[in-house]
C-alpha atoms as a PDB file:
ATOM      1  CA  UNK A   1     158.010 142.870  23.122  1.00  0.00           C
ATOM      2  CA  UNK A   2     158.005 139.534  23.085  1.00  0.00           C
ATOM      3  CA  UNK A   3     160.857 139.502  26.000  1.00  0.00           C
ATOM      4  CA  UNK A   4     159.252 142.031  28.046  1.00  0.00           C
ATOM      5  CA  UNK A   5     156.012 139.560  28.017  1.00  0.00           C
ATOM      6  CA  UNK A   6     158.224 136.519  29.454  1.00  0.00           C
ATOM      7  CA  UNK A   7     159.469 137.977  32.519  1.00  0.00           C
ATOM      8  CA  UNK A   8     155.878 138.948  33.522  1.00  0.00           C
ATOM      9  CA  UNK A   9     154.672 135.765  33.179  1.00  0.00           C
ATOM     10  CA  UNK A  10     157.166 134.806  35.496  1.00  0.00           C
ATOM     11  CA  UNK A  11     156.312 137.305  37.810  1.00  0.00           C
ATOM     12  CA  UNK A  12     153.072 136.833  37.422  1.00  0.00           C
ATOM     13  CA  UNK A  13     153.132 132.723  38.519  1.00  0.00           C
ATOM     14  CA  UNK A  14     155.485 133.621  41.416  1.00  0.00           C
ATOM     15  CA  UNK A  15     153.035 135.851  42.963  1.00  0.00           C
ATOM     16  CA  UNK A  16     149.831 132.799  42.681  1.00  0.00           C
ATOM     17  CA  UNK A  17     151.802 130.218  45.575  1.00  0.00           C
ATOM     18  CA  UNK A  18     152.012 133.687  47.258  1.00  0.00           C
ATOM     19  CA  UNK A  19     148.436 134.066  47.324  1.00  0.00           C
ATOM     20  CA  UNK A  20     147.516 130.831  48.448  1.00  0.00           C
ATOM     21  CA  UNK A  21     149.921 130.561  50.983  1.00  0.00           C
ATOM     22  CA  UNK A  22     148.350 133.570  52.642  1.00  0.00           C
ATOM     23  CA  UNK A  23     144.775 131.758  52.210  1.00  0.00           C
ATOM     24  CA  UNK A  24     145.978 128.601  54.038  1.00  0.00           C
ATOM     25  CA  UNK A  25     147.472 130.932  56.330  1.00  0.00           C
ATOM     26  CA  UNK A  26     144.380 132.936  57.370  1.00  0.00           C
ATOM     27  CA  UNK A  27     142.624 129.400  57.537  1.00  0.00           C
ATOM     28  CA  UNK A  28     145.104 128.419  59.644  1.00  0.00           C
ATOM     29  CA  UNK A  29     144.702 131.544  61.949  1.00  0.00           C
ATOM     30  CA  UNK A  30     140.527 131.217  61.417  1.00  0.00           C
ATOM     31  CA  UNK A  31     141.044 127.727  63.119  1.00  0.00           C
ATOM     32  CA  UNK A  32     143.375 128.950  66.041  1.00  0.00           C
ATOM     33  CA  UNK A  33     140.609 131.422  66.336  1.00  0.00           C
ATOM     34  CA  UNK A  34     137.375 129.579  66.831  1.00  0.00           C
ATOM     35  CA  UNK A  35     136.200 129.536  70.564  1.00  0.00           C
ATOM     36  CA  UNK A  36     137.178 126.138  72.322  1.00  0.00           C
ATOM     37  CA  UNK A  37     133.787 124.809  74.413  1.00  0.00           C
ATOM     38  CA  UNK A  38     135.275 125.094  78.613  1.00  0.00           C
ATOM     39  CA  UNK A  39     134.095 123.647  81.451  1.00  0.00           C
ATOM     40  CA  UNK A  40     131.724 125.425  83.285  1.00  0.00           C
ATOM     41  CA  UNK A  41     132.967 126.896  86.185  1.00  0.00           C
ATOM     42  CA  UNK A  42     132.719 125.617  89.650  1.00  0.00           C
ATOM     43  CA  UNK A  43     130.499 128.603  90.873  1.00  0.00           C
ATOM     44  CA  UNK A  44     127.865 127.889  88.115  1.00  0.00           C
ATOM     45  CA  UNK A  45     127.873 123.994  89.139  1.00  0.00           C
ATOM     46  CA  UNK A  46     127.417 125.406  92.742  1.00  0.00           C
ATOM     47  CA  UNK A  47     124.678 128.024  91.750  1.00  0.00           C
ATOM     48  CA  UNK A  48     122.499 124.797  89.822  1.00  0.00           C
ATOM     49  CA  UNK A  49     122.964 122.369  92.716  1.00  0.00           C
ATOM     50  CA  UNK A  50     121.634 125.092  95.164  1.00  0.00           C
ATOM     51  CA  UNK A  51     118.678 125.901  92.771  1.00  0.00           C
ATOM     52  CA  UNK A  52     117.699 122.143  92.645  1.00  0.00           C
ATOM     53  CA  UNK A  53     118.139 121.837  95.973  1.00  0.00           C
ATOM     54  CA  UNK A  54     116.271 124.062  96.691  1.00  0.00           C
ATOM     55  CA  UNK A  55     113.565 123.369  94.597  1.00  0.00           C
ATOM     56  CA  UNK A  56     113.398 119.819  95.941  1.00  0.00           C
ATOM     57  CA  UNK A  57     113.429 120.845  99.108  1.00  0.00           C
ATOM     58  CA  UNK A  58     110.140 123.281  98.678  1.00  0.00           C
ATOM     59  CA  UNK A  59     108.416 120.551  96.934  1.00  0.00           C
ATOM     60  CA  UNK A  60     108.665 117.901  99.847  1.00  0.00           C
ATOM     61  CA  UNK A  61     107.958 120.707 102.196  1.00  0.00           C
ATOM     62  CA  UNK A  62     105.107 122.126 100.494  1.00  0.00           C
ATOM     63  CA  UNK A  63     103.365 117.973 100.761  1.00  0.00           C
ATOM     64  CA  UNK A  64     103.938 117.457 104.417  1.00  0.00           C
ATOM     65  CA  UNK A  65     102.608 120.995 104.775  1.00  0.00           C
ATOM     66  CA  UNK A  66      99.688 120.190 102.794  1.00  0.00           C
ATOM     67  CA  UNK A  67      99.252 116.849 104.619  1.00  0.00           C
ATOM     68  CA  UNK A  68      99.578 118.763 107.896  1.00  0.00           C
ATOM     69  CA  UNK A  69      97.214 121.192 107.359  1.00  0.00           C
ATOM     70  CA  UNK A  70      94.503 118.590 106.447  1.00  0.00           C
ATOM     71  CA  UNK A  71      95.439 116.743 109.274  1.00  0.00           C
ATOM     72  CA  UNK A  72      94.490 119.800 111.232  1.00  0.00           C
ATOM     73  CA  UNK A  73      91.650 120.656 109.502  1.00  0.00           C
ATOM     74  CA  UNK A  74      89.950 117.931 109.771  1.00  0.00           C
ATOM     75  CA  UNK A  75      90.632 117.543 113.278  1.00  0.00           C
ATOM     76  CA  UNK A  76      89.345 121.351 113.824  1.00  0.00           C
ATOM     77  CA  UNK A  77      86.219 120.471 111.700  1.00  0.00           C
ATOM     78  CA  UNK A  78      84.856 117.267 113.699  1.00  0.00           C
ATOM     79  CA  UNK A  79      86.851 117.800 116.580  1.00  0.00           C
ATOM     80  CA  UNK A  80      87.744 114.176 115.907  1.00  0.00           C
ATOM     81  CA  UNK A  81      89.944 113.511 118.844  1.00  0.00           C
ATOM     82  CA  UNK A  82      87.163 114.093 121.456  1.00  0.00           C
ATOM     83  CA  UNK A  83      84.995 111.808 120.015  1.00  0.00           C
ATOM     84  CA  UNK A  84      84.331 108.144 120.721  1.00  0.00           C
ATOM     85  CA  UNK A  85      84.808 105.671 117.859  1.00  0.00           C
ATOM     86  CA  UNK A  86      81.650 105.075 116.791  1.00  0.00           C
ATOM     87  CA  UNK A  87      81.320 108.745 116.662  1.00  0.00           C
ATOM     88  CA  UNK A  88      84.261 108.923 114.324  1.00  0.00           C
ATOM     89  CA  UNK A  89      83.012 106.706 111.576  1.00  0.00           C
ATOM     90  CA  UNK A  90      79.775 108.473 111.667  1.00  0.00           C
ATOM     91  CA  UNK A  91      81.758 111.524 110.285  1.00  0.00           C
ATOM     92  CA  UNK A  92      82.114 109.100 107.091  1.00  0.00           C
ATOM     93  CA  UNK A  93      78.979 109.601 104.934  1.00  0.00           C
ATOM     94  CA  UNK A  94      77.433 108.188 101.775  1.00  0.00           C
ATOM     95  CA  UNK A  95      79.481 106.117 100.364  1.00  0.00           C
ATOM     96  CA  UNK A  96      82.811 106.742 102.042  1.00  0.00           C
ATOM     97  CA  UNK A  97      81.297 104.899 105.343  1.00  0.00           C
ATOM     98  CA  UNK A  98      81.050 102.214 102.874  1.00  0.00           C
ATOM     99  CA  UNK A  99      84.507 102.063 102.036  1.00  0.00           C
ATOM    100  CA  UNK A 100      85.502 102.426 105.117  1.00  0.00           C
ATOM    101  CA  UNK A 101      83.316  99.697 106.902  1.00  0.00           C
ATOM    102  CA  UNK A 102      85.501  96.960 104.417  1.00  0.00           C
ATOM    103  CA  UNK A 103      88.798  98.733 105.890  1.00  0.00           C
ATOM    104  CA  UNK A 104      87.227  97.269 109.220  1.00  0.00           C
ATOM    105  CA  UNK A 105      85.752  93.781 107.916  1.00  0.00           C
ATOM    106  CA  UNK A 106      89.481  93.075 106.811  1.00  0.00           C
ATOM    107  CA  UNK A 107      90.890  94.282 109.850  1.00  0.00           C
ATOM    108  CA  UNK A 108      88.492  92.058 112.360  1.00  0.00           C
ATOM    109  CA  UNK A 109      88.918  89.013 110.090  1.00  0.00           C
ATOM    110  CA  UNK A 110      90.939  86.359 111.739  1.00  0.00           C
ATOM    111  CA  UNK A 111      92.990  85.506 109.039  1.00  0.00           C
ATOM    112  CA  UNK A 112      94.262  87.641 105.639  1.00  0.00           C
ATOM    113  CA  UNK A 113      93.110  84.637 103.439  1.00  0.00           C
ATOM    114  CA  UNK A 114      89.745  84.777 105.099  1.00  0.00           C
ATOM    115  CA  UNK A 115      88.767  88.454 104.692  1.00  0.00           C
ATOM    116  CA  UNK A 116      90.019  88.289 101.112  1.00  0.00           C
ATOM    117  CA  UNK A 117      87.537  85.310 100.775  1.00  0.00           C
ATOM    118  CA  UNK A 118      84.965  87.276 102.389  1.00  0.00           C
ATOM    119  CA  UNK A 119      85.166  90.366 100.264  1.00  0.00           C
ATOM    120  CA  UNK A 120      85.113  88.431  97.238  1.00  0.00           C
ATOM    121  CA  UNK A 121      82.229  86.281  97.766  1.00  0.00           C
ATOM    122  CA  UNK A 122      80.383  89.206  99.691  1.00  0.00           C
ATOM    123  CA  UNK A 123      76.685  88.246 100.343  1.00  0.00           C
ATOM    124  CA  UNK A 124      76.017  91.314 102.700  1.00  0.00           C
ATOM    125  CA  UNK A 125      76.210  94.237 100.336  1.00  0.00           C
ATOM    126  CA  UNK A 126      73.289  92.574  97.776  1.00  0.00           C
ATOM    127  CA  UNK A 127      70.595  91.456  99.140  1.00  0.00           C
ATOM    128  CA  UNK A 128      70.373  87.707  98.298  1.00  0.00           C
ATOM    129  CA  UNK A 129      73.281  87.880  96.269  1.00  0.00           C
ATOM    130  CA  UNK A 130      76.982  87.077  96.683  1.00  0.00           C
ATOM    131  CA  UNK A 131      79.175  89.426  94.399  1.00  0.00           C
ATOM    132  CA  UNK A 132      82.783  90.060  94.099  1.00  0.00           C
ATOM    133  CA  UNK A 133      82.681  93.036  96.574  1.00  0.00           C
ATOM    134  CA  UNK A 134      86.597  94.153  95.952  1.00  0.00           C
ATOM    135  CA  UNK A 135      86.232  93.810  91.988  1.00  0.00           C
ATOM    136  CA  UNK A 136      83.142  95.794  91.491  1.00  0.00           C
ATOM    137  CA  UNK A 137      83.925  98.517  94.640  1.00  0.00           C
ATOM    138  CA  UNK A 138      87.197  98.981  94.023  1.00  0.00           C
ATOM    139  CA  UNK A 139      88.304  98.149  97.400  1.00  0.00           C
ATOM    140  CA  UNK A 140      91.847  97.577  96.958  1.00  0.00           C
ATOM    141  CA  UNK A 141      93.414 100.765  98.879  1.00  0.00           C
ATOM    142  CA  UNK A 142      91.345  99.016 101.734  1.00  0.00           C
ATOM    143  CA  UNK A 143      92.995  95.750 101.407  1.00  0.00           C
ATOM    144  CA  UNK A 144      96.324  97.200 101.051  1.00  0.00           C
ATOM    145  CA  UNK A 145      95.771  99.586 104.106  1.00  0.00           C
ATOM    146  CA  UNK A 146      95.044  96.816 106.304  1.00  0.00           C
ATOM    147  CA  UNK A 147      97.661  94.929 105.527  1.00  0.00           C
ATOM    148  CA  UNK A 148     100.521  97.646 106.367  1.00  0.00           C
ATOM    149  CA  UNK A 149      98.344  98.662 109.326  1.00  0.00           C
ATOM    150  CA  UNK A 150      99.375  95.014 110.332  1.00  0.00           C
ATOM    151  CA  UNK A 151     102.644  94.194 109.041  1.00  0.00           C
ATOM    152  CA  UNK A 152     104.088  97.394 110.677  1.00  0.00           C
ATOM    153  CA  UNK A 153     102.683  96.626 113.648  1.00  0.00           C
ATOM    154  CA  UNK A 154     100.665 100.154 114.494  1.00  0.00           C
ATOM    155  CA  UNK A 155      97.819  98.380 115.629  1.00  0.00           C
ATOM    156  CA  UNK A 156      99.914  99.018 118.979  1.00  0.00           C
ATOM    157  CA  UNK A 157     100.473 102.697 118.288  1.00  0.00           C
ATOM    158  CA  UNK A 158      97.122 104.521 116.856  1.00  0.00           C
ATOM    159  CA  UNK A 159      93.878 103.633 116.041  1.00  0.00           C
ATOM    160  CA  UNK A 160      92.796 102.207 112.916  1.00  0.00           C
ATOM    161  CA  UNK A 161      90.710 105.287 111.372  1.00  0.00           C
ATOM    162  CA  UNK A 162      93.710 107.825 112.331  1.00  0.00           C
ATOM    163  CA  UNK A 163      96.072 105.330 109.953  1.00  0.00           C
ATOM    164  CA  UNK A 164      93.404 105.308 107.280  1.00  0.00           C
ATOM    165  CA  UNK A 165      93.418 108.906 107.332  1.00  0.00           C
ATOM    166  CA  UNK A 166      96.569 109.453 107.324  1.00  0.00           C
ATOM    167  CA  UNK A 167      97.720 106.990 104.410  1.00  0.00           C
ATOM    168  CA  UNK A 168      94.696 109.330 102.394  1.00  0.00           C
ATOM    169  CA  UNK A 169      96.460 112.741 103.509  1.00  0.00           C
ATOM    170  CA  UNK A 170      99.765 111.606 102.588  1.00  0.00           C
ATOM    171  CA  UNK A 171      98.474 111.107  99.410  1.00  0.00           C
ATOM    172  CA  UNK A 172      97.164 114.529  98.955  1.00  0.00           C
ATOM    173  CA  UNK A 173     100.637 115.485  99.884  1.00  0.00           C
ATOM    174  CA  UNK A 174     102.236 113.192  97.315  1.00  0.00           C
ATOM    175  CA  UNK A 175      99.579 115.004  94.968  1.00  0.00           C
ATOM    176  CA  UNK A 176     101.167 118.571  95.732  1.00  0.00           C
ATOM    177  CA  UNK A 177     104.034 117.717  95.472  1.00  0.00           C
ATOM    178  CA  UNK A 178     103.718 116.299  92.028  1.00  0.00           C
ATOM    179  CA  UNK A 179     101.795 119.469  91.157  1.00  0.00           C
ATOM    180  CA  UNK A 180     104.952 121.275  92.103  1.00  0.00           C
ATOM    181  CA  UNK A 181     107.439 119.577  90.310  1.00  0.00           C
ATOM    182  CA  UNK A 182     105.324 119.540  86.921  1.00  0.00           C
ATOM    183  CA  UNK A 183     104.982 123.273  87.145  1.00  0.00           C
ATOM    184  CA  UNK A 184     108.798 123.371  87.963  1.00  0.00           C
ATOM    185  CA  UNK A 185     109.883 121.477  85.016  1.00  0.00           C
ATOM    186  CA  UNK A 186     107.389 123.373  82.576  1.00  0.00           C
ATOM    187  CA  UNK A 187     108.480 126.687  83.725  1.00  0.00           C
ATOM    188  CA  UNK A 188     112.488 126.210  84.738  1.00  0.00           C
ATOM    189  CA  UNK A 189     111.431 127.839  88.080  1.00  0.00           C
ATOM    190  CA  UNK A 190     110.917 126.206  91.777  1.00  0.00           C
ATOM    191  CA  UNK A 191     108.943 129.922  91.971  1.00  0.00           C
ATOM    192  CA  UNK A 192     106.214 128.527  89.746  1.00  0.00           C
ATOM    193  CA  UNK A 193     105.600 125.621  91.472  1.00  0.00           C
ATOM    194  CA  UNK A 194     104.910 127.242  94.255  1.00  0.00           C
ATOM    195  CA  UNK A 195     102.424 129.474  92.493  1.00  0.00           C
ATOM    196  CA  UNK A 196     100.859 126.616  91.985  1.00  0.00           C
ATOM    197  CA  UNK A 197     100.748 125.005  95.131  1.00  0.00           C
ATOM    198  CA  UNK A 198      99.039 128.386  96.533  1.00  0.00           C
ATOM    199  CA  UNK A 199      96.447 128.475  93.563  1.00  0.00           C
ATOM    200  CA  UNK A 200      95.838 124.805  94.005  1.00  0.00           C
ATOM    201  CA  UNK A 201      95.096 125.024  98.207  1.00  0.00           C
ATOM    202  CA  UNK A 202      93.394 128.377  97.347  1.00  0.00           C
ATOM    203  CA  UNK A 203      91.143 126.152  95.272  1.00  0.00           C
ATOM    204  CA  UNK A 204      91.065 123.174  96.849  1.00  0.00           C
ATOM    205  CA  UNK A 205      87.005 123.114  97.234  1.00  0.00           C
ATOM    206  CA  UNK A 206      87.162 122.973  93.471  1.00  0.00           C
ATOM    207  CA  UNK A 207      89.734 120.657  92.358  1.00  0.00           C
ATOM    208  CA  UNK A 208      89.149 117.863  95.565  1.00  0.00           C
ATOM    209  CA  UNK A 209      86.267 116.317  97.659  1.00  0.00           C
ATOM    210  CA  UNK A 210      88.856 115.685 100.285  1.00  0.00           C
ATOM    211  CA  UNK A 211      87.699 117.930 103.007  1.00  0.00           C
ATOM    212  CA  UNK A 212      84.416 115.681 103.609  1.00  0.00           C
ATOM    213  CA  UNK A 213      84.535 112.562 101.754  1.00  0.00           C
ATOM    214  CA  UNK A 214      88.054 110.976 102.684  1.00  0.00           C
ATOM    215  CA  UNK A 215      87.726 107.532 101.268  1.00  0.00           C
ATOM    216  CA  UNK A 216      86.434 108.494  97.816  1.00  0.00           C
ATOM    217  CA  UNK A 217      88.716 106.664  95.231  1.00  0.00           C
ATOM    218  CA  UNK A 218      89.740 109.676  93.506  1.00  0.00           C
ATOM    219  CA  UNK A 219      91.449 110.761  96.634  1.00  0.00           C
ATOM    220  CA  UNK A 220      94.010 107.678  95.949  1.00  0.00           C
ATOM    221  CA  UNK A 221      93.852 107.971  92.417  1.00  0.00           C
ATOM    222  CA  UNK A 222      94.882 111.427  91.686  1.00  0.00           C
ATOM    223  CA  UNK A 223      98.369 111.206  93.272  1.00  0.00           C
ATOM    224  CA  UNK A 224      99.044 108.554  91.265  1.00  0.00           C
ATOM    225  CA  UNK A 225      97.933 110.300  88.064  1.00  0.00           C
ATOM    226  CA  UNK A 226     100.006 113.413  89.174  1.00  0.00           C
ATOM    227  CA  UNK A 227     102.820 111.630  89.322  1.00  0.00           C
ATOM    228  CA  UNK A 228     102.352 110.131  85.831  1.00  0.00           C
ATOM    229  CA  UNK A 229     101.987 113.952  84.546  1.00  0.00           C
ATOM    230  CA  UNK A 230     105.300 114.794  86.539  1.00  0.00           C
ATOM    231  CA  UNK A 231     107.336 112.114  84.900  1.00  0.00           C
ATOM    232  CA  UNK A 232     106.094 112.501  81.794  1.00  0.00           C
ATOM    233  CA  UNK A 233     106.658 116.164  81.235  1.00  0.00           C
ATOM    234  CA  UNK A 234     110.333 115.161  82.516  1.00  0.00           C
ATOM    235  CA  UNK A 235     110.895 113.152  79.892  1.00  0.00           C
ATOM    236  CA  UNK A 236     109.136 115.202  77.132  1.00  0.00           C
ATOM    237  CA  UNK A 237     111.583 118.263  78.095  1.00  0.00           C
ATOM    238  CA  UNK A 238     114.477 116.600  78.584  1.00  0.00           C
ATOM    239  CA  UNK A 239     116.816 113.363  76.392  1.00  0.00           C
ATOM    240  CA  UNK A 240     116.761 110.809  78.791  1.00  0.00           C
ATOM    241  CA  UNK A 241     118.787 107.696  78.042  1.00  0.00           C
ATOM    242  CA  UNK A 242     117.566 103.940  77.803  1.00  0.00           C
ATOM    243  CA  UNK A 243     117.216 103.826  81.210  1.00  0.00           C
ATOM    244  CA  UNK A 244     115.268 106.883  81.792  1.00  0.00           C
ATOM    245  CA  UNK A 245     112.795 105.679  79.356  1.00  0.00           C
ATOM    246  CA  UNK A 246     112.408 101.620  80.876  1.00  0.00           C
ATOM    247  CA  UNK A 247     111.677 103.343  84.422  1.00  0.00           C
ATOM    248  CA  UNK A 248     109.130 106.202  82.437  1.00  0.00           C
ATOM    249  CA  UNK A 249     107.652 103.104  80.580  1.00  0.00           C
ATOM    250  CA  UNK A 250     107.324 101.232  83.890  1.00  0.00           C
ATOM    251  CA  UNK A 251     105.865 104.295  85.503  1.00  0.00           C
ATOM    252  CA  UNK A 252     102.945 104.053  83.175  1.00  0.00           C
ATOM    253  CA  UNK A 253     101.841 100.809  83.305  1.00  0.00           C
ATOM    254  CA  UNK A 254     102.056 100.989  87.426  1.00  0.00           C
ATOM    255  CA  UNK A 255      99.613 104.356  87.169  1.00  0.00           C
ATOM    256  CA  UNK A 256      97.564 102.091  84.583  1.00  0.00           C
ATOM    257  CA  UNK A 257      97.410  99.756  87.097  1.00  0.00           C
ATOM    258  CA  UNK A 258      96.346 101.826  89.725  1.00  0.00           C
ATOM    259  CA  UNK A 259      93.496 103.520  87.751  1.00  0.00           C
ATOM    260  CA  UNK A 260      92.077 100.219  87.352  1.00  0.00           C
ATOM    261  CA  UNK A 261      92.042  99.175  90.897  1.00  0.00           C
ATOM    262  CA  UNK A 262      90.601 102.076  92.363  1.00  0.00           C
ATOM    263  CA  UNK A 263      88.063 102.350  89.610  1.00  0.00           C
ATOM    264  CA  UNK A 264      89.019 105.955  88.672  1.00  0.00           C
ATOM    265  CA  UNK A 265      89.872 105.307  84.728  1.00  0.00           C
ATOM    266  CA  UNK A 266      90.712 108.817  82.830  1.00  0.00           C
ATOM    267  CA  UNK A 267      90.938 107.207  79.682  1.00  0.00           C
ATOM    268  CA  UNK A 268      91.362 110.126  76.935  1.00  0.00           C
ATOM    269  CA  UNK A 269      94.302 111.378  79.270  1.00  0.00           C
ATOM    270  CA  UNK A 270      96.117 108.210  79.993  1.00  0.00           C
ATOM    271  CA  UNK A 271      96.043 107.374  76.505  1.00  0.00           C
ATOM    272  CA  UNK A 272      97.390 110.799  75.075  1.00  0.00           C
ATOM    273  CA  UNK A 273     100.168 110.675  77.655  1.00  0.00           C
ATOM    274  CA  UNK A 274     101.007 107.129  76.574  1.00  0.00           C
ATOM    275  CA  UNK A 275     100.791 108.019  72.852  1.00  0.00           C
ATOM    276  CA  UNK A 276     103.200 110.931  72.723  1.00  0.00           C
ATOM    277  CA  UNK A 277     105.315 108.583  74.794  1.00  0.00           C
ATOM    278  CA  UNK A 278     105.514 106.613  71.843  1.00  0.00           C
ATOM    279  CA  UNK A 279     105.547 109.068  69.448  1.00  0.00           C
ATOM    280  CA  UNK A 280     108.650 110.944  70.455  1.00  0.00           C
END
C-alpha cells in the first residue's frame, strides 16, 4: 500500500506547476486581451472642430445681430437721423441726459487734464457745492468714451452721440454673446445658446432698460458681468491648467473693477462666483 501511495504523490506534485503554469498563462492572455486606449480618429477631430466652429461662429453672429437690430430700432423709434442735434440729446431723459451731458463737457474741454479736473471738482451739479462728480456718478464709461472718440480720430467720421451709442450697443452685443456661450457650455449644445438668445430678445423689455434709457450704467455693467458668468462656468466644467486659472483669476478682479466704476455692485453674486472659485 504503502508503494502504491508514493507514486501518487508524485503524480500528484507534477500536476500543481501544471496548474499554475496555466494560471500565469491565462493572465498572460487576460493582459494581451485588455483594450489598448487609440487615437481618435481624424473624422471625429473633424466633426468637434466643425461643432466649435460653428458654435463660435453663431455666438459672434448672434451679438452683431443683436447690436444691429438696436441700432435699427432705435433709429426707427426717434427717427434719429432726421433730427438736428439738439433734438437728439433731447431723446436722452432723466438721468441718462445727465450722463450724457459729461460725455460732452469732456469732449468740449480743451485739454484731457482739464476736463478730468473739471469733473472732479464739479461745482455745477450741487448747487453751491463742488463734489467729485466722476466718483459719486460713476462717470467713467464717459471718460473712457471720450477718450477713444479722440485717440481714434472719429471725431472726423461720425458724430459724437452716434459713437456713444454705438460703444453702448456693442455692449449689448458683447452681453448676448456671453449669454450664448454660458448656455453653450452648460448644455454641450451651440442649439441651446441660441434658445437663449431668442428667449432673451423675446424678453428684452424685461431683462434691459436699453430701448429708452441708453446711458444707464447697467447697460455697461451687465456685459461685463456676463462675461464673468461665461468664464466662470468654463472653468467650473472643465480642468483648466495654471494658466487657465491666472487669466480666470484676472478676469475677476477686472469685472470687480468694473462694477465699481460704473456703480452697478451685485455683491451676493460676485462674491459666490469668487468663492466657489476658491473653493474648487
Amino acid at each position: 500500500m504503502a508503494e502504491e501511495e508514493g507514486p501518487a504523490i508524485e503524480l500528484r506534485q507534477r500536476k500543481k506547476p501544471k496548474s499554475s503554469e496555466n494560471k500565469e498563462s491565462v493572465k498572460e492572455e487576460k493582459i494581451d486581451d485588455t483594450p489598448v486606449p487609440e487615437r481618435a480618429p481624424k473624422h471625429v477631430l473633424f466633426q468637434r472642430f466643425a461643432k466649435i466652429f460653428i458654435g463660435c461662429l453663431a455666438a459672434v453672429t448672434s451679438g452683431m445681430m443683436y447690436a444691429l437690430y438696436l441700432s435699427a430700432y432705435h433709429e426707427r423709434k426717434f427717427w434719429f437721423s432726421n433730427r438736428q442735434e439738439l433734438e437728439r440729446e433731447i431723446t436722452f431723459q432723466g438721468d441718462s441726459a445727465i450722463y450724457y451731458s459729461y460725455y460732452k463737457d469732456m469732449l468740449k474741454a480743451p485739454s484731457f487734464e482739464r476736463g478730468v479736473y473739471e469733473l472732479t471738482h464739479n461745482n455745477k451739479t450741487v448747487s453751491l457745492k463742488t463734489i467729485n462728480a466722476m466718483q459719486q456718478m460713476s462717470l467713467y464709461p464717459e471718460l473712457i468714451a471720450s477718450v477713444l472718440y479722440q485717440a481714434t480720430g472719429s471725431n472726423e467720421i461720425i458724430e459724437p452721440v452716434y459713437f456713444y451709442i454705438g460703444i453702448v450697443f456693442g455692449l449689448q452685443g458683447i452681453y448676448v454673446t456671453a449669454l450664448f456661450v454660458t448656455s453653450w457650455l452648460m448644455s454641450g449644445t451651440w442649439l441651446a445658446g441660441m434658445l437663449t438668445v431668442a428667449w432673451f430678445i423675446i424678453n428684452r423689455v424685461d431683462t434691459t432698460r436699453i430701448e429708452y434709457s441708453i446711458p444707464l450704467r447697467e447697460n455697461w455693467a451687465l456685459p461685463y458681468f456676463a462675461c464673468q458668468v461665461a468664464a466662470l462656468t468654463g472653468y467650473l466644467k472643465s480642468n483648466l491648467n495654471t494658466y487657465g486659472e491666472v487669466l480666470l483669476l484676472i478676469d475677476e478682479c477686472f469685472n470687480l473693477h468694473v462694477y465699481d466704476d460704473v456703480g452697478v455692485q451685485p455683491l451676493p453674486l460676485v462674491s459666490s462666483s469668487n468663492i466657489s472659485v476658491f473653493a474648487r
